[in-house]
N, C-alpha and C. Protein backbone atom coordinates (compact mmCIF):
# COMPACT_ATOMS: atom_id res chain seq x y z
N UNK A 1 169.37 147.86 -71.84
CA UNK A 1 169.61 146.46 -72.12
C UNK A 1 170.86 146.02 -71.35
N UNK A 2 171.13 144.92 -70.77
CA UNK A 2 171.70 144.39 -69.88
C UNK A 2 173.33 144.21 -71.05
N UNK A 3 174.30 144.42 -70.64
CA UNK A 3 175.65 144.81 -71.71
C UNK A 3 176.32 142.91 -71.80
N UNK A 4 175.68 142.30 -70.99
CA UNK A 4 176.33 140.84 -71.28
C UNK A 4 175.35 140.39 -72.55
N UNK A 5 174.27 140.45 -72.66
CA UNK A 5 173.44 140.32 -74.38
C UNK A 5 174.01 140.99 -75.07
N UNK A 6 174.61 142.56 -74.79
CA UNK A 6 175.71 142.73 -76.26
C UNK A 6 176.86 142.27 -76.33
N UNK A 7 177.26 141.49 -75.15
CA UNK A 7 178.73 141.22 -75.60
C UNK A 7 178.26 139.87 -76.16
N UNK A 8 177.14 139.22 -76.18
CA UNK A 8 176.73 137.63 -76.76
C UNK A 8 176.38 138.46 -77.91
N UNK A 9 175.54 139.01 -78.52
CA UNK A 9 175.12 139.39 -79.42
C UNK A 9 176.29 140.21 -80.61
N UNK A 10 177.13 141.09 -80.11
CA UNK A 10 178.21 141.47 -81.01
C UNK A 10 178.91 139.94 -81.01
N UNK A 11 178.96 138.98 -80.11
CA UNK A 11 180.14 137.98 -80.66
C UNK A 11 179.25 137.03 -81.50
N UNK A 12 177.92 136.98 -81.76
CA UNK A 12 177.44 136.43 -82.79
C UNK A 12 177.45 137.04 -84.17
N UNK A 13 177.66 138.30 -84.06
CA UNK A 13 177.75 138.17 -85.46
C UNK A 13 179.10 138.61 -85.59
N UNK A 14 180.11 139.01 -84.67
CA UNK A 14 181.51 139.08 -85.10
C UNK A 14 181.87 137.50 -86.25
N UNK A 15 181.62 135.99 -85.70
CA UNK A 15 181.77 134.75 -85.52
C UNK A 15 181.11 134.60 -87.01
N UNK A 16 179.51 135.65 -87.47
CA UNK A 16 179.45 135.10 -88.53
C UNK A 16 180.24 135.88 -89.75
N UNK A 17 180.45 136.84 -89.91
CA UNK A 17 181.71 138.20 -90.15
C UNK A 17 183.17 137.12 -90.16
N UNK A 18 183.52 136.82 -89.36
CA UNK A 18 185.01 136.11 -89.60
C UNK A 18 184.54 134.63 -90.87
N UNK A 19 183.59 134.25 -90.38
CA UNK A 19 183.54 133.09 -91.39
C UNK A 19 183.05 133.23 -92.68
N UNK A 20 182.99 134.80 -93.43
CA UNK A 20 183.30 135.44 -94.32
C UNK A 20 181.41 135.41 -95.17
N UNK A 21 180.69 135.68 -94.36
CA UNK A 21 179.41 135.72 -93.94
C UNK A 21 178.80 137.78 -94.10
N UNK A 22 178.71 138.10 -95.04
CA UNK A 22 178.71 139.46 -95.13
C UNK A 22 177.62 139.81 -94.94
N UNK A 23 176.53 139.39 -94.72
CA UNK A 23 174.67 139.14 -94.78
C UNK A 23 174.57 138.33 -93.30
N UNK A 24 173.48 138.50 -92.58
CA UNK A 24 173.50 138.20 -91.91
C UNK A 24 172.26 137.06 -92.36
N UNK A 25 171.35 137.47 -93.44
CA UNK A 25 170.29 136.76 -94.29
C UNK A 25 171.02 135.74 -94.52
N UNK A 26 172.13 135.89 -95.38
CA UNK A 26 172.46 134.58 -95.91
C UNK A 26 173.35 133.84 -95.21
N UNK A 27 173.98 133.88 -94.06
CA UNK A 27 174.23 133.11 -93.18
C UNK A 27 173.12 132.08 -92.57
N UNK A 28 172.03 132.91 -92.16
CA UNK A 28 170.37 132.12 -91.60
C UNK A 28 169.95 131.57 -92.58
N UNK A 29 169.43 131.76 -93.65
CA UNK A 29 169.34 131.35 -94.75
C UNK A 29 170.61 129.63 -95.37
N UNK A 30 171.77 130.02 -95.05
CA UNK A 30 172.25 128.66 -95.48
C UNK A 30 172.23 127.36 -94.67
N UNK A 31 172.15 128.06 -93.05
CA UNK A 31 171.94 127.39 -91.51
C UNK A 31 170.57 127.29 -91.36
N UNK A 32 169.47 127.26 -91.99
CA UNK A 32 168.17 126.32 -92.16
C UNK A 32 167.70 127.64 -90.78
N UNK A 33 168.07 128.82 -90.19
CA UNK A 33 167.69 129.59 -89.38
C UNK A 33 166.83 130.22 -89.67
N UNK A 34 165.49 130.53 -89.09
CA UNK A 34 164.95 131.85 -89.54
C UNK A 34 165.60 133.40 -89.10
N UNK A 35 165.45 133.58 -90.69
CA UNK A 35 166.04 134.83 -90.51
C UNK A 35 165.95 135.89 -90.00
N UNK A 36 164.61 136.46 -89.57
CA UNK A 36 164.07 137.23 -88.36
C UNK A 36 165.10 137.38 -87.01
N UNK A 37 164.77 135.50 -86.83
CA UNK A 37 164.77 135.04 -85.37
C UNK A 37 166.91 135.37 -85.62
N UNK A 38 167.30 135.10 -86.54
CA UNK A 38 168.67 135.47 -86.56
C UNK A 38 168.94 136.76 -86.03
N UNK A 39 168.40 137.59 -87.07
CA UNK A 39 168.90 139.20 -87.01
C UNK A 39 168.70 139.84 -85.69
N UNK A 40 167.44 138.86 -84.84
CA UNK A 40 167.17 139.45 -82.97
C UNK A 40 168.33 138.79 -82.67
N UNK A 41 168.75 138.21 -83.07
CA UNK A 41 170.38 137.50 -81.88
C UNK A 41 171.22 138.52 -81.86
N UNK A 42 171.40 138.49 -83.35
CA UNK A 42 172.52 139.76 -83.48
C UNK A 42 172.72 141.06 -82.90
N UNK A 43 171.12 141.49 -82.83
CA UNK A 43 170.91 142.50 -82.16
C UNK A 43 170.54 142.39 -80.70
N UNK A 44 170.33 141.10 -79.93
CA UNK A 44 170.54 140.99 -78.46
C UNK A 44 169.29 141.29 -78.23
N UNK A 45 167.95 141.08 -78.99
CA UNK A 45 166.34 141.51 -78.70
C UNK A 45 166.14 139.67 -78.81
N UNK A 46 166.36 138.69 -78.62
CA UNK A 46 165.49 137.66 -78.91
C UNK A 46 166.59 136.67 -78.82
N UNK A 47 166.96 135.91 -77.29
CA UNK A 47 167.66 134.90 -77.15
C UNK A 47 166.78 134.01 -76.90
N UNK A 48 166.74 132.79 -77.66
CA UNK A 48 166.08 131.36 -76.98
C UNK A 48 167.61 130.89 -77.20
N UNK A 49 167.57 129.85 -76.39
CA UNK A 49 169.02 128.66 -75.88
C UNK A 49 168.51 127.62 -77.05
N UNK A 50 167.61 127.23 -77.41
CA UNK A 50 167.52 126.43 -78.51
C UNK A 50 168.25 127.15 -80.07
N UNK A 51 168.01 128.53 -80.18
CA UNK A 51 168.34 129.00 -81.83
C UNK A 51 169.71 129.69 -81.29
N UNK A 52 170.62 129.78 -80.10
CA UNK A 52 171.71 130.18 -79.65
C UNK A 52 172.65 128.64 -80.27
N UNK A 53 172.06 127.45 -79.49
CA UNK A 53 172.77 126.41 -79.72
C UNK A 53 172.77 125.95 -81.41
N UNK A 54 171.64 126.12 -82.06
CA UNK A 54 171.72 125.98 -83.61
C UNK A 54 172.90 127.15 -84.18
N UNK A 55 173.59 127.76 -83.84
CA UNK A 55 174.06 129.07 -84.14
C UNK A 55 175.60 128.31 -83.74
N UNK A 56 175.58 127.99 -82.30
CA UNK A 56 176.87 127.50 -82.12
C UNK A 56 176.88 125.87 -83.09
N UNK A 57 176.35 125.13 -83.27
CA UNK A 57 176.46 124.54 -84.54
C UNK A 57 176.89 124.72 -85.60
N UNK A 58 175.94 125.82 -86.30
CA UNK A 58 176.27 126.04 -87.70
C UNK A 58 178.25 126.98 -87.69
N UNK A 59 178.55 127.00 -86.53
CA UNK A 59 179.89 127.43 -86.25
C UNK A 59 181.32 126.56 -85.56
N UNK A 60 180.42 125.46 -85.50
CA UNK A 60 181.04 124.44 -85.07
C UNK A 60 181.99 124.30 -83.93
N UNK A 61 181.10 124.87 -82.69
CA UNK A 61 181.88 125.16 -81.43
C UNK A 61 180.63 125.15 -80.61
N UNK A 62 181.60 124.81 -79.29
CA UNK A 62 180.60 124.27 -78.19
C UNK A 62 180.60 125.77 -77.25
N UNK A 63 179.54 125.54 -76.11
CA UNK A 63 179.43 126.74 -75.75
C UNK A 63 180.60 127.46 -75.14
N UNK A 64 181.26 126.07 -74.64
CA UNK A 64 182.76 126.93 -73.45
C UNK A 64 183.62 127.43 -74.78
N UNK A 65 183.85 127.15 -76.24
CA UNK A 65 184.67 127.68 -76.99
C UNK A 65 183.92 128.98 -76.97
N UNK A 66 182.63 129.10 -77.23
CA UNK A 66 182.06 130.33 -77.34
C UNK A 66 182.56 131.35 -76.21
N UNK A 67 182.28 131.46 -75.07
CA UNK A 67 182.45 131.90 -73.86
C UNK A 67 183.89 132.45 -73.58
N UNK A 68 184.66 131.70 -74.02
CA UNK A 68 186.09 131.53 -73.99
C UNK A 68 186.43 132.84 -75.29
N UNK A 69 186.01 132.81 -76.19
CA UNK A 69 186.78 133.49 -77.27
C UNK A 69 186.07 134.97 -76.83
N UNK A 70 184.88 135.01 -75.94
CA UNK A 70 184.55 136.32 -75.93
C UNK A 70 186.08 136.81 -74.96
């Protein structure tokens, strides 16, 4: 697997981990996400740019904050 999907994928769920998010279910679950389609982010198996950008939403940062904090 290409190591820039894990460095997107560990900083998605680092991001949901800091915002005190211990489940990765109930993070997707409160963000209207399916939760499946969540847990492939996390794990770097299943990027669409549509459920990436719902993600930077429910975190309330745009992509260059994203990019930037990696």
């Amino acid at each position: 697997m290409d190591d820039r999907i894990l460095q997107i994928a560990n900083h998605i769920k680092k991001l949901r981990i800091e915002k005190g998010y211990g489940s990765h279910e109930f993070f997707a679950w409160e963000h209207k996400i399916p939760r499946v389609q969540y847990w492939r982010m996390e794990k770097g198996t299943n990027f669409t740019i549509r459920t990436f950008l719902r993600i930077l939403d429910a975190h309330e940062i745009t992509i260059k904050e994203f990019f930037e904090e990696m």
